[in-house]
Protein backbone atom coordinates (compact mmCIF):
# COMPACT_ATOMS: atom_id res chain seq x y z
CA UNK A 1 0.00 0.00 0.00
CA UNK A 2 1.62 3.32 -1.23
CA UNK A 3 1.12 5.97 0.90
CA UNK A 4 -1.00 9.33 -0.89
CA UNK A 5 -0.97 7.26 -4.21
CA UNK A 6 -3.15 4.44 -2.77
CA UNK A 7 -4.94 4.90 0.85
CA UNK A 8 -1.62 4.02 2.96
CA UNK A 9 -1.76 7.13 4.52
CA UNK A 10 -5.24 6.76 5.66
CA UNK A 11 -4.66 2.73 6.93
CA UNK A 12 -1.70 3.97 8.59
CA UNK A 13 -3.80 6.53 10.75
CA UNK A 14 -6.19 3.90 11.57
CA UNK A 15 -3.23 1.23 12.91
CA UNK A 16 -1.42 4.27 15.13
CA UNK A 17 -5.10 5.97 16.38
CA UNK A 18 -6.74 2.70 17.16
CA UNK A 19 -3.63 0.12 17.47
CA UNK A 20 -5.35 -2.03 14.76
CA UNK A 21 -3.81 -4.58 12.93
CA UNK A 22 -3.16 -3.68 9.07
CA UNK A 23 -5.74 -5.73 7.77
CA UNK A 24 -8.16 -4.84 10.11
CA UNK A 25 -7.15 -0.89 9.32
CA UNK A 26 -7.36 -1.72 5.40
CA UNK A 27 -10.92 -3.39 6.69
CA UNK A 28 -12.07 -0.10 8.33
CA UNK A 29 -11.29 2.13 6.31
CA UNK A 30 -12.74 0.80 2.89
CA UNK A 31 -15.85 0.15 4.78
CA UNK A 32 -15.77 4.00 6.16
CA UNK A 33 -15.05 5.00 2.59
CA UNK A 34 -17.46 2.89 0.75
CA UNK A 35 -14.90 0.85 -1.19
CA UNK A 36 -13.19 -2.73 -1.30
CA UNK A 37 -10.08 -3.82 0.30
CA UNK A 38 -8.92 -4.33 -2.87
CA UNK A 39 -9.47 -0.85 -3.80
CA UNK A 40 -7.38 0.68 -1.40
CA UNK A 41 -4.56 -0.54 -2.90
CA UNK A 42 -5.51 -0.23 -6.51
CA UNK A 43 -3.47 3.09 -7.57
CA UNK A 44 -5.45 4.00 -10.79
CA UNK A 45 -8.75 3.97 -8.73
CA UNK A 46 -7.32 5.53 -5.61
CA UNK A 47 -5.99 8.70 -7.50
CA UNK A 48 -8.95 9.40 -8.98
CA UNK A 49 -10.98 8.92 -5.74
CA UNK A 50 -9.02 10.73 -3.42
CA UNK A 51 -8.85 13.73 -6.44
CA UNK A 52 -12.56 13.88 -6.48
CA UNK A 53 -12.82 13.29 -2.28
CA UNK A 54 -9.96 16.44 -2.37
CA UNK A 55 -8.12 13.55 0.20
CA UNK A 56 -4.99 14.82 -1.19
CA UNK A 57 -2.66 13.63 -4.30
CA UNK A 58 0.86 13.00 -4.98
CA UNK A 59 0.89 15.52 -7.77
CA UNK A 60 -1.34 18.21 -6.90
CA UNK A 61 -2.82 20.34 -9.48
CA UNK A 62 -3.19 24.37 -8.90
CA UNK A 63 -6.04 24.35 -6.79
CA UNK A 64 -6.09 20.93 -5.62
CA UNK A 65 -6.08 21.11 -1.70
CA UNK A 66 -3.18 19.72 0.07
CA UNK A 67 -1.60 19.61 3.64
CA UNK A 68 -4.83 20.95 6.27
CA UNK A 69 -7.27 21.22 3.60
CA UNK A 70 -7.43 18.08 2.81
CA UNK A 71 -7.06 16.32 5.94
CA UNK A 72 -9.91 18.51 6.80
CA UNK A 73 -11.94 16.32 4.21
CA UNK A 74 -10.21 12.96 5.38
CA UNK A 75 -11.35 13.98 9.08
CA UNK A 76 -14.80 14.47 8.32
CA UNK A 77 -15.09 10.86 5.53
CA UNK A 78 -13.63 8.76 7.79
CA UNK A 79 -15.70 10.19 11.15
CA UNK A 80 -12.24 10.59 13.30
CA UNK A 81 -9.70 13.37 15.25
CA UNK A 82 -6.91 14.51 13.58
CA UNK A 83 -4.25 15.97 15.75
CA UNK A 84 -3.06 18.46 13.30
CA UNK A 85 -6.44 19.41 12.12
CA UNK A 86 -7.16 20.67 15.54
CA UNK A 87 -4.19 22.37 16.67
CA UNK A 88 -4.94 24.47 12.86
CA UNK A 89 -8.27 25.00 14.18
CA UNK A 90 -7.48 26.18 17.22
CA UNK A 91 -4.86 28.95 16.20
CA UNK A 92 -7.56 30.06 13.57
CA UNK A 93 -10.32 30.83 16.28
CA UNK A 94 -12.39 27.86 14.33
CA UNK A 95 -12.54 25.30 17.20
CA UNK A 96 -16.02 23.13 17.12
């Protein structure tokens, strides 16, 4: 699993937040995202789904969101707390 050009990234996340085992994470988080396990994995789909999710893409485009912005969007999809997301927030006045 490759990192930003599959769903690494996001199965990663899963295995540090909730100590999950990696095919349990890869589990989770296809079922969070509405996908196969075999999907995750599958870089052709997975570029063009986290381009249209704006989850962030190894090449980014001008106007393409990267780095807050689109964890932002991978916060709210997969229903968790990301530390960095918050910390942002909270220097912006935006807390929830």
């Amino acid at each position: 699993m490759g990192g930003i050009k599959t769903a690494g990234d996001l199965v990663f996340r899963m295995q540090l937040m909730y100590g999950m085992r990696i095919n349990e994470a890869k589990k989770a988080v296809a079922d969070q995202l509405g996908i196969t396990v075999e999907q995750l994995g599958d870089i052709d789909f997975m570029s063009g789904f986290r381009a249209d999710r704006g989850f962030g893409v190894c090449m980014p485009k001008a106007g393409d969101p990267t780095g807050v912005a689109a964890k932002i969007r991978i916060e709210k999809a997969m229903d968790i707390k990301i530390n960095s997301v918050r910390v942002w927030k909270e220097k912006a006045g935006l807390s929830d």
